[in-house]
Protein backbone atom coordinates (compact mmCIF):
# COMPACT_ATOMS: atom_id res chain seq x y z
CA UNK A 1 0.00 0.00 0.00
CA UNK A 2 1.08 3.48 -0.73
CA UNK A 3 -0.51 6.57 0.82
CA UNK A 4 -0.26 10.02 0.26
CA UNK A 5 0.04 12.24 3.67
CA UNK A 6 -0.97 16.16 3.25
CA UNK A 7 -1.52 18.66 6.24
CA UNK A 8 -4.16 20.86 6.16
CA UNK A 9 -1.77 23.38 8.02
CA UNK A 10 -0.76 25.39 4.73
CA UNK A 11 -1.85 25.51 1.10
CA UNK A 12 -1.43 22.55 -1.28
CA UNK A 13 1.19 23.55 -3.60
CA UNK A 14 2.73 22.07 -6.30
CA UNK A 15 5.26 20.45 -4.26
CA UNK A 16 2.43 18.17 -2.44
CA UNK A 17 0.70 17.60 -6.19
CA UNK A 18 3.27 16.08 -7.42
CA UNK A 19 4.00 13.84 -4.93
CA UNK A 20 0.31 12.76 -4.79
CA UNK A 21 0.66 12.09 -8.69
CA UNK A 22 4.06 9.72 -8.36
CA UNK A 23 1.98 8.38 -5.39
CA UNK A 24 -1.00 7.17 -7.93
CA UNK A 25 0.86 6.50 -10.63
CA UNK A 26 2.99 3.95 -9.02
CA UNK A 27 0.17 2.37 -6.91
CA UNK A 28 -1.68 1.75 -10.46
CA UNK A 29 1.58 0.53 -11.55
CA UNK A 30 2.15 -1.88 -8.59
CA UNK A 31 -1.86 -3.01 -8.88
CA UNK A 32 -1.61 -1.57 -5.00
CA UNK A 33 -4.11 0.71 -2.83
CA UNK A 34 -3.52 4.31 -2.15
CA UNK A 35 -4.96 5.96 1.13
CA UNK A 36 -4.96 9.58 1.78
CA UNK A 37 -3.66 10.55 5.43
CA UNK A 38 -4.86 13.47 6.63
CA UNK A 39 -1.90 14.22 9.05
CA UNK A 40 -3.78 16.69 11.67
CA UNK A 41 -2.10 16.14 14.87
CA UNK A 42 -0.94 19.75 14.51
CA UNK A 43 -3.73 21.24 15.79
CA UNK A 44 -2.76 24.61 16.43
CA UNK A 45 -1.47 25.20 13.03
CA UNK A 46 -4.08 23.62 11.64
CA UNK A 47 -6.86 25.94 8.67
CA UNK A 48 -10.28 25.19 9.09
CA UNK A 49 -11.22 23.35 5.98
CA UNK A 50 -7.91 22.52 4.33
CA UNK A 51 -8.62 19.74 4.46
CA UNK A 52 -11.62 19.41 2.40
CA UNK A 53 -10.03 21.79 -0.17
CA UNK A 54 -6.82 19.78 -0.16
CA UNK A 55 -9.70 16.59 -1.25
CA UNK A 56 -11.46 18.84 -3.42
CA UNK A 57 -8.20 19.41 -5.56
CA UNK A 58 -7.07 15.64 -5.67
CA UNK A 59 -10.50 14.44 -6.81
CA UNK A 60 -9.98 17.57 -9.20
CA UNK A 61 -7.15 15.82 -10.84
CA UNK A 62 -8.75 12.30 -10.55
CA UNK A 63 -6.30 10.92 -8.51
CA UNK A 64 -8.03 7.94 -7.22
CA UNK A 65 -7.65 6.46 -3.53
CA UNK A 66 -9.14 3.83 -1.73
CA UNK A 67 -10.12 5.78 1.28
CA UNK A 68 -9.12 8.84 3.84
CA UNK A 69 -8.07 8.48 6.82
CA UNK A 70 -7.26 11.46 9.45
CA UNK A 71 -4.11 10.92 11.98
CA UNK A 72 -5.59 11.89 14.86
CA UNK A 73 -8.18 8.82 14.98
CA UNK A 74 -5.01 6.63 15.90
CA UNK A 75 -4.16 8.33 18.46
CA UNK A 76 -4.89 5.37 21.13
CA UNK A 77 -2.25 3.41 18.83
CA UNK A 78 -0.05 6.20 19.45
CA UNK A 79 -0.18 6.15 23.09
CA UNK A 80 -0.65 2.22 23.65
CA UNK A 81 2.93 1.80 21.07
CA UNK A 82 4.74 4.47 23.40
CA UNK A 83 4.04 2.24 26.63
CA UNK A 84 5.01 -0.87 25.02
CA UNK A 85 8.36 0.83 24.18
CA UNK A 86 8.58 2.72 27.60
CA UNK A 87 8.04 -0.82 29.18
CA UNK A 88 10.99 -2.39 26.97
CA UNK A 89 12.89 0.27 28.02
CA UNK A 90 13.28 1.33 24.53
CA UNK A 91 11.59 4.78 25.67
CA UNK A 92 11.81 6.85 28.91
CA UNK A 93 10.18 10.01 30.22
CA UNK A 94 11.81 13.37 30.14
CA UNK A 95 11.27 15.91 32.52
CA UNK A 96 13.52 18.52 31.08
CA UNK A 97 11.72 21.84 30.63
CA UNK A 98 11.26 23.45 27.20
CA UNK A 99 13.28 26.52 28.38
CA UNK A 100 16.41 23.99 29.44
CA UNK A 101 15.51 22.08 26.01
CA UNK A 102 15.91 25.67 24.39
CA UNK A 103 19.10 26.13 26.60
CA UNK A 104 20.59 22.89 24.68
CA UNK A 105 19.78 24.12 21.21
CA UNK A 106 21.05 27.48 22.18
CA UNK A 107 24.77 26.16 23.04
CA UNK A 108 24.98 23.40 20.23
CA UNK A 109 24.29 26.28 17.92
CA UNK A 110 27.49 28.60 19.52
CA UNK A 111 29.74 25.22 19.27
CA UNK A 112 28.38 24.42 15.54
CA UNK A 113 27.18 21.46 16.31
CA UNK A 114 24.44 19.24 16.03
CA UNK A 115 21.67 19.40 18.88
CA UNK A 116 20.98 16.07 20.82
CA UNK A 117 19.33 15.52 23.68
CA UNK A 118 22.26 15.40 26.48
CA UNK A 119 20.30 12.23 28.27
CA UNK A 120 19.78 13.46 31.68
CA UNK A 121 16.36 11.80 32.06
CA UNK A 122 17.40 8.72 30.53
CA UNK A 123 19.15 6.95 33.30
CA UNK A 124 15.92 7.84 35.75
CA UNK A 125 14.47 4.93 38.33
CA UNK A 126 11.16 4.05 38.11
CA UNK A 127 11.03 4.93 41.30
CA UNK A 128 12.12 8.51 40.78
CA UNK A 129 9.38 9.02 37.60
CA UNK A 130 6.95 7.39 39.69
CA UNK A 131 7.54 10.07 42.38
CA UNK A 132 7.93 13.37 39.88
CA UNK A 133 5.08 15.05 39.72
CA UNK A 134 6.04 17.02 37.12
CA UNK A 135 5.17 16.77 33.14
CA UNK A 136 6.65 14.81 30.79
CA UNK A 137 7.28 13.96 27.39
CA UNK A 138 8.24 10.50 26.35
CA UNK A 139 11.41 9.96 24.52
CA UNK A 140 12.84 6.85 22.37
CA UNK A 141 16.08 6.02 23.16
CA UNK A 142 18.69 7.11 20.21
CA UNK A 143 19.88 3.60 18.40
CA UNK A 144 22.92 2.08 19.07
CA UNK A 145 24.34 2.13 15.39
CA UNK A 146 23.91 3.82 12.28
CA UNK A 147 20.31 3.86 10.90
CA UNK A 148 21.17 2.83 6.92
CA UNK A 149 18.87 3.19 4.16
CA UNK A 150 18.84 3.08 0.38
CA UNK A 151 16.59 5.99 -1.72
CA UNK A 152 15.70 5.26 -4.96
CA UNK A 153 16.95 8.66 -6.17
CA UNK A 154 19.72 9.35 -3.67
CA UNK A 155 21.02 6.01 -3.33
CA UNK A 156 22.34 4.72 -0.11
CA UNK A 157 22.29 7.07 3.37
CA UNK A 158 23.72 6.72 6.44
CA UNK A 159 22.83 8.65 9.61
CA UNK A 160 24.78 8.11 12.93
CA UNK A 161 22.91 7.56 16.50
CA UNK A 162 23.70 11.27 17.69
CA UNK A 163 21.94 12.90 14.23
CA UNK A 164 18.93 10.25 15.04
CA UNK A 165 19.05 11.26 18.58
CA UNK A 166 16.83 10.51 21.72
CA UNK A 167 13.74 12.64 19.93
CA UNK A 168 10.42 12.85 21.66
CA UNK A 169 7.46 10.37 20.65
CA UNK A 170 4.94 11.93 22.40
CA UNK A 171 4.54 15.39 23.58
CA UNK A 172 3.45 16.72 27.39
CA UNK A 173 -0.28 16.55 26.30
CA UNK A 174 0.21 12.80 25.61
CA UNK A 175 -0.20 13.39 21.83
CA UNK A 176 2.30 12.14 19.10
CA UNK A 177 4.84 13.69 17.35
CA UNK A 178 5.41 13.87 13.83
CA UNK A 179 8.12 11.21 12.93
CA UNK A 180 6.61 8.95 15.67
CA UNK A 181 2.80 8.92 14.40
CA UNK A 182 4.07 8.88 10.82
CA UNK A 183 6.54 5.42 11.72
CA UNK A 184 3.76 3.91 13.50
CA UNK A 185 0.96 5.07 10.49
CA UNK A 186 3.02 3.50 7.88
CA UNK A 187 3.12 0.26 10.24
CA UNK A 188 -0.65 0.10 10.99
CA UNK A 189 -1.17 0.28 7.07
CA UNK A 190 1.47 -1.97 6.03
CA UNK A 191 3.23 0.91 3.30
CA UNK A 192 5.60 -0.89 1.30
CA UNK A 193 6.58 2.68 -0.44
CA UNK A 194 7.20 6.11 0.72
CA UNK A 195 7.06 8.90 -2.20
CA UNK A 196 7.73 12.64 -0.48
CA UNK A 197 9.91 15.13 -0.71
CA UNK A 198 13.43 15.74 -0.11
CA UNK A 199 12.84 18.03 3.03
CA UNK A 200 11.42 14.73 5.17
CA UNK A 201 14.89 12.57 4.09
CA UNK A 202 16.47 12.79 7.44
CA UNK A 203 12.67 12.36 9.28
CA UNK A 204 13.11 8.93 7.47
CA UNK A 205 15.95 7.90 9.66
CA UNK A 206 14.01 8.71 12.34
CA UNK A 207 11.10 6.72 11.25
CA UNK A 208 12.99 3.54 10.42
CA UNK A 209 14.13 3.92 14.14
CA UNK A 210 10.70 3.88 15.56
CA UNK A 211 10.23 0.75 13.54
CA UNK A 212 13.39 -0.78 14.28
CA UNK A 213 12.89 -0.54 18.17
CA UNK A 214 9.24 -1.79 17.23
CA UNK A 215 10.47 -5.06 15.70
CA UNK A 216 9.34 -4.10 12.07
CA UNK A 217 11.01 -6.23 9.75
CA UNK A 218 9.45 -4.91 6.49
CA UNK A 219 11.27 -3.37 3.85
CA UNK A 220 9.90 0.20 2.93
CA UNK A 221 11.08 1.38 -0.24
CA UNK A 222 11.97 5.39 -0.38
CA UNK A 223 11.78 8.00 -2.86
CA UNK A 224 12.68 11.44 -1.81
CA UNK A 225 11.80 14.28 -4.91
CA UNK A 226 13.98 17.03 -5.26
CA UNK A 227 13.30 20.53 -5.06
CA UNK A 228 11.54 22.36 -7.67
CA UNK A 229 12.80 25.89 -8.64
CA UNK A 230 11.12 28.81 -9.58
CA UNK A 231 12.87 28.80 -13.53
CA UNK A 232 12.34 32.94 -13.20
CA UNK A 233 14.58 33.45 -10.06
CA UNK A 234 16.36 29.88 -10.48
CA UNK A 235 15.52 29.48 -6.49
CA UNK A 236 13.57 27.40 -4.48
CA UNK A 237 9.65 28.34 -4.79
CA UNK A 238 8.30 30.14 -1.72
CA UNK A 239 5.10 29.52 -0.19
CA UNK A 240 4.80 33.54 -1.59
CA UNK A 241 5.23 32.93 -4.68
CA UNK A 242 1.59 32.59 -7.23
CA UNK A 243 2.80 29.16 -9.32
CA UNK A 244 3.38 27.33 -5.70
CA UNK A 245 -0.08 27.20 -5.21
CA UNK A 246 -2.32 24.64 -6.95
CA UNK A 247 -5.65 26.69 -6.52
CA UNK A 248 -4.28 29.72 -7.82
CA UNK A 249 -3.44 27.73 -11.01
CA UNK A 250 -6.48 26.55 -11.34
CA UNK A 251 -7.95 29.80 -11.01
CA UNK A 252 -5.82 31.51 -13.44
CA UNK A 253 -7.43 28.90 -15.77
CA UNK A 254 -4.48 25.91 -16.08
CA UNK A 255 -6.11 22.63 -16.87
CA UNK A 256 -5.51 19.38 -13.92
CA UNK A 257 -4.70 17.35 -17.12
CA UNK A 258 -2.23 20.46 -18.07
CA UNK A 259 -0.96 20.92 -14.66
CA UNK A 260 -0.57 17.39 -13.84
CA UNK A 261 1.22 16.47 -17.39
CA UNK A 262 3.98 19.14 -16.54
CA UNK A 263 4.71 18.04 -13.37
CA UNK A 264 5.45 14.30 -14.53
CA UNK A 265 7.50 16.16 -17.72
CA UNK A 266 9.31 17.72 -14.98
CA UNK A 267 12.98 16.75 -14.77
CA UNK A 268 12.04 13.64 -15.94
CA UNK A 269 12.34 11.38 -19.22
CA UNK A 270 9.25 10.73 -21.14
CA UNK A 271 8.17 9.26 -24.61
CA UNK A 272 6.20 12.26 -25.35
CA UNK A 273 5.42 15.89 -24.77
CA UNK A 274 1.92 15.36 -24.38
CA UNK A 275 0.07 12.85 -22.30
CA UNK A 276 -2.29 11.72 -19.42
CA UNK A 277 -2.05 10.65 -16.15
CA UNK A 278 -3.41 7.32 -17.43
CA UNK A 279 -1.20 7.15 -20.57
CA UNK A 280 2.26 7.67 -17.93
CA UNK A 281 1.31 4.95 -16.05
CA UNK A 282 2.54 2.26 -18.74
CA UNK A 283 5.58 3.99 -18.97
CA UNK A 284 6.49 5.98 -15.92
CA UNK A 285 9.75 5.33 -13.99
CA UNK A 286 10.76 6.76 -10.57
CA UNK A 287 14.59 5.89 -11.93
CA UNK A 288 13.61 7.97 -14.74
CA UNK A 289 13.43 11.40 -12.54
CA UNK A 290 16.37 13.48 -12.30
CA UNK A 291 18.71 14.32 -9.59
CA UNK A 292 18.53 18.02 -10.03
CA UNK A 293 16.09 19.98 -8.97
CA UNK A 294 13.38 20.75 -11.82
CA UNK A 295 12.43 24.41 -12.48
CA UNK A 296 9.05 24.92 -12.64
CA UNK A 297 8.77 27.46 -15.76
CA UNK A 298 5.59 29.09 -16.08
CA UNK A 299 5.69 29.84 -19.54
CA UNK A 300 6.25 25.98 -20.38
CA UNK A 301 2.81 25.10 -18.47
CA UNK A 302 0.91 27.62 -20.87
CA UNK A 303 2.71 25.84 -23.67
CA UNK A 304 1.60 22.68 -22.24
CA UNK A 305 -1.97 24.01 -21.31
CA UNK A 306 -2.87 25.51 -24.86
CA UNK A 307 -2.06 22.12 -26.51
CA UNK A 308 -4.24 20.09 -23.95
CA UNK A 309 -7.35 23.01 -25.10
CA UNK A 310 -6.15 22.32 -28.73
CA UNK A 311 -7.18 18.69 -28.32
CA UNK A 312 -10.05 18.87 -25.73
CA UNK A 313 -13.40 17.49 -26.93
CA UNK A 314 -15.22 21.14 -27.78
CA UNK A 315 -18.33 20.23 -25.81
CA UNK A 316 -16.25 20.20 -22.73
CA UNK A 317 -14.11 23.11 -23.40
CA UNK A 318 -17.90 24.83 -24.11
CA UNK A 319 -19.61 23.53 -20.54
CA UNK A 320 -16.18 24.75 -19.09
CA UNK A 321 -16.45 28.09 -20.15
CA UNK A 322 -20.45 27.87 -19.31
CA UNK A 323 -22.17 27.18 -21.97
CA UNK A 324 -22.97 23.57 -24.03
CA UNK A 325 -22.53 24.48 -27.51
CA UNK A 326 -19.75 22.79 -29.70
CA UNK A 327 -19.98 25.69 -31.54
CA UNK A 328 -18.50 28.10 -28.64
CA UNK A 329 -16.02 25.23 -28.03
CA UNK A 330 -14.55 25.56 -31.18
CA UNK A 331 -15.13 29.36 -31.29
CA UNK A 332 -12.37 29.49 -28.40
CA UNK A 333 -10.21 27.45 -29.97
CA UNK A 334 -10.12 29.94 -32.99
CA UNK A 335 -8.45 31.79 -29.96
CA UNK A 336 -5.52 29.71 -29.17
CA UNK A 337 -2.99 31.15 -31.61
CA UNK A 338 -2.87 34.29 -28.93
CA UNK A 339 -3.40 33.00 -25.47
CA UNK A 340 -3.01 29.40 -23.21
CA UNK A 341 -5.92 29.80 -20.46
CA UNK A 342 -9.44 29.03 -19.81
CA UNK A 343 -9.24 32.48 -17.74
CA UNK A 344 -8.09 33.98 -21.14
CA UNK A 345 -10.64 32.20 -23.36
CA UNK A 346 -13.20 33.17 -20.73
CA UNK A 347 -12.82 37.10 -21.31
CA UNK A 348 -13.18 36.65 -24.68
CA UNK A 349 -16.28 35.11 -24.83
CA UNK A 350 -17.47 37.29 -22.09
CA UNK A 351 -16.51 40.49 -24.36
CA UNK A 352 -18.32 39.01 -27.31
CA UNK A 353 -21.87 38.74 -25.67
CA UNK A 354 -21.18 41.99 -23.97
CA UNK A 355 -22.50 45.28 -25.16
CA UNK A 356 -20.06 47.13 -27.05
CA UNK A 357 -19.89 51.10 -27.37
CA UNK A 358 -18.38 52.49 -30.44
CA UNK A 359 -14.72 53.41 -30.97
CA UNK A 360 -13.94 56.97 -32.46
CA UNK A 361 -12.88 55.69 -35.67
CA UNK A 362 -16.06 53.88 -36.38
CA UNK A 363 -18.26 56.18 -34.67
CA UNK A 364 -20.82 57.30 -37.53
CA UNK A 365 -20.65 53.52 -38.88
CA UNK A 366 -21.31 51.63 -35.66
CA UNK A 367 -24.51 53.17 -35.43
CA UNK A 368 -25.42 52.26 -38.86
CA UNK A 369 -24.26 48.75 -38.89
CA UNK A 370 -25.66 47.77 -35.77
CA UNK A 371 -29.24 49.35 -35.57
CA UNK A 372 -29.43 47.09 -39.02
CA UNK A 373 -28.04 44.31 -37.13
CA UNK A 374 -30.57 44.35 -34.70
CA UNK A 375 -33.43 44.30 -37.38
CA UNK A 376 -31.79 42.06 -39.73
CA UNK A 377 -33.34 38.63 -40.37
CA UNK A 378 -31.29 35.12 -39.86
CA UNK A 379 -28.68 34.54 -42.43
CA UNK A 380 -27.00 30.90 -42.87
CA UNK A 381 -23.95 32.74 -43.82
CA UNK A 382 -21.55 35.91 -43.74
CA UNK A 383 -21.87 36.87 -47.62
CA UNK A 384 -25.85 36.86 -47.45
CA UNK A 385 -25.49 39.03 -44.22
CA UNK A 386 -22.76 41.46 -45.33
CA UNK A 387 -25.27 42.10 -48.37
CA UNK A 388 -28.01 42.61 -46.56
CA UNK A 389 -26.20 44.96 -44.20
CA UNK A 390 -24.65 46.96 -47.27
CA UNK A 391 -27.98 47.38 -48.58
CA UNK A 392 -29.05 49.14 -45.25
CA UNK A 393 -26.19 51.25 -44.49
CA UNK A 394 -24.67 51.47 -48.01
CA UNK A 395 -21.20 50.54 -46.51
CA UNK A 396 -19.18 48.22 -48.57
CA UNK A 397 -15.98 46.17 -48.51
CA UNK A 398 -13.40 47.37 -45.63
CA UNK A 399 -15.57 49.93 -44.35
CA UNK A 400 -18.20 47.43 -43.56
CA UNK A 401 -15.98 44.32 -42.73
CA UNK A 402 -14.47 46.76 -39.89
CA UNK A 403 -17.41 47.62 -38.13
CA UNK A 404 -18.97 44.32 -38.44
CA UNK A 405 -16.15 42.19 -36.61
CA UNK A 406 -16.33 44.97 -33.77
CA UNK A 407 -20.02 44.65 -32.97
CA UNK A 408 -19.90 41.13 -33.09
CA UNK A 409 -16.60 40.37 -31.21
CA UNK A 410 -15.54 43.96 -29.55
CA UNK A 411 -12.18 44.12 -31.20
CA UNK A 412 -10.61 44.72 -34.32
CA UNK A 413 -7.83 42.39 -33.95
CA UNK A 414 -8.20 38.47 -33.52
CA UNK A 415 -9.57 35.72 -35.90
CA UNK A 416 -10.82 36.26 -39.44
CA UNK A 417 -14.63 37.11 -38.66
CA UNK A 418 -15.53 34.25 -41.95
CA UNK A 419 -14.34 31.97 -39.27
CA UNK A 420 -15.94 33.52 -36.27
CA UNK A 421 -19.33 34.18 -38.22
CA UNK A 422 -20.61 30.45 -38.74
CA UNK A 423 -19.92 29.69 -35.10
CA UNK A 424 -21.76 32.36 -33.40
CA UNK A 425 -24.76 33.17 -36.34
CA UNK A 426 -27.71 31.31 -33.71
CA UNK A 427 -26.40 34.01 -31.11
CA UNK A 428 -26.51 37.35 -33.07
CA UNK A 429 -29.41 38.31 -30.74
CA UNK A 430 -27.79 37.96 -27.65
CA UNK A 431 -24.87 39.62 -29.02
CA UNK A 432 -25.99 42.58 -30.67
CA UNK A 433 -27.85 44.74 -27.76
């Protein structure tokens, strides 16, 4: 089983997107489940309904799951685990204060060194934590050797007990930490493979600790993505930053399919340019990704996005931009030559049906063309209406052709209005007011 573990303490960015897509690509490949953890036991940082947005957005990009689970509903596990290992004395309980914690970290940062926990409350009797009235948290014990582990992408790692260290398990309020809940998670639901990000590599050692002291024989496999730069600044992308932020692509008017077909093109090797989440899954390869960090170009997603509208059924791309017409579908797509977003292709079929005023240079025509406009019966084509038009206003040729594409699409620029004509003819009355 893989899952896929998001917290609803900050936006879902692109970061967390595309390790929920490696995370359902490979579980199709591997004919495994996928279960979406909710990890909440941050409840102080936590958004009020982050969580359902963070769903919203997968389902978005039909990332299928089995089920979702929230961390916080194991948090009896969590407790009963850390008294099993207390009891093998594989855990104790710390008394230190945070301010003599904060003392520690204060002085390993003057000496350059790493922090670890010096092990005062280590050695403890029973008798003496029996007696201490005081609060506690509930540390494992560091390992005795070198936690070892091989990444797919980084190859083999090696941590030493004192970067491991005696961390806590569970906090003074009894409730898990991170690297504790997620080790004992990934037990409870038998993962076989971990997909993240690079920034939760040394949480791994960690993790395989908890397991280790546990008895957990299983093999998890590991796969740590790199960083993804912003290709405009060639640094890391901020939480500030627009393109880190998977809603506000979406409502700039970027296509899942789009979206989710650059981040597998990513600084990675693939048959072809173009393709769907469903098409990479016969030949996607975590070897395959590389180890640089990708840089997220914005410019290539428009690319990207304006050839998944070229090819999108025109029904769809009409319901999408709110109507169900073919016709408007492939009216839009008239539009592609000039910009790469439904938010783009959106204003222009919003300024067609709007009312249009009259420019200065066609000020005395407008007038004309469109109070005969207005009157005019249906015509099946452009030639039969242009005639009946010049008949009315006695404008001919350039004059006419001018004024004509203006009232009926509110600019002079854009495609050929022969092209435009046959595609909007059955909504002249909405569009001439």
């Amino acid at each position: 089983m893989l899952r896929f573990a998001p917290s609803p303490i900050e936006d879902f960015n692109i970061g967390n997107l595309r390790v929920a897509i490696f995370n359902y690509i490979v579980s199709k490949q591997l004919n495994e489940d996928l279960v979406i953890r909710i990890e909440d036991i941050d409840v102080e940082n936590i958004i009020e309904g982050k969580d359902k947005e963070i769903i919203e957005l997968l389902n978005l990009f039909s990332i299928e799951y089995r089920n979702i689970v929230y961390q916080s509903d194991s948090l009896k596990y969590h407790q009963k685990i850390a008294l099993q290992l207390m009891s093998q004395k594989k855990a104790f309980a710390c008394f230190c204060s945070d301010d003599k914690l904060d003392e520690l970290k204060q002085e390993a940062q003057v000496e350059g060194k790493i922090f670890s926990y010096d092990g005062f409350c280590e050695t403890l009797s029973d008798e003496t934590v029996l007696n201490t009235n005081a609060p506690f948290r509930i540390r494992i014990r560091k390992p005795d050797e070198n936690i070892k582990f091989t990444d797919v992408l980084k190859g083999n790692l090696d941590y030493s007990p004192l970067e491991v260290d005696s961390f806590p398990i569970l906090n003074q309020d009894k409730k898990p930490t991170y690297n504790y809940a997620c080790a004992v998670d990934d037990m409870i639901m038998d993962i076989s493979m971990v997909i993240r990000n690079e920034n939760h590599i040394s949480n791994t050692a960690k993790q395989i600790h908890v397991r280790n002291s546990l008895g957990y024989t299983k093999e998890v496999k590991y796969v740590h993505l790199l960083t993804i730069l912003n290709a405009q600044t060639n640094k890391n992308i901020s939480k500030e930053d627009n393109i880190n932020s998977v809603k506000w692509l979406i409502d700039e008017g970027f296509l899942p399919s789009a979206i989710a077909n650059y981040l597998v093109l990513l600084g990675n090797k693939t048959p072809k340019e173009i393709f769907s989440l469903e098409e990479a899954i016969s030949w996607f390869k975590l070897e395959d990704i590389s180890k640089e960090p990708a840089k997220f170009d914005i410019n290539e997603l428009k690319l990207i996005n304006k050839k998944h509208l070229e090819t999108i059924d025109d029904m769809r791309l009409s319901k999408i931009l709110g109507f169900a017409d073919n016709d408007i579908g492939k009216l839009a797509k008239l539009y592609l030559k000039d910009v790469s977003t439904i938010k783009e292709l959106k204003e222009i079929i919003a300024a067609i049906f709007t009312e249009k005023t009259s420019s200065e240079d066609i000020k005395k025509e407008f007038g004309l063309v469109k109070k005969s406009l207005q009157k005019a019966p249906f015509f099946d084509n452009l030639a039969e209406l242009e005639k009946y038009i010049e008949q009315e206003t006695n404008l001919k040729n350039n004059d006419l052709s001018k004024v004509l594409k203006y009232i009926l699409i509110g600019t002079h620029n854009g495609p050929n209005i022969s092209d435009i004509y046959p595609l909007i003819k059955n909504y002249l009355g909405e569009i001439v007011k």
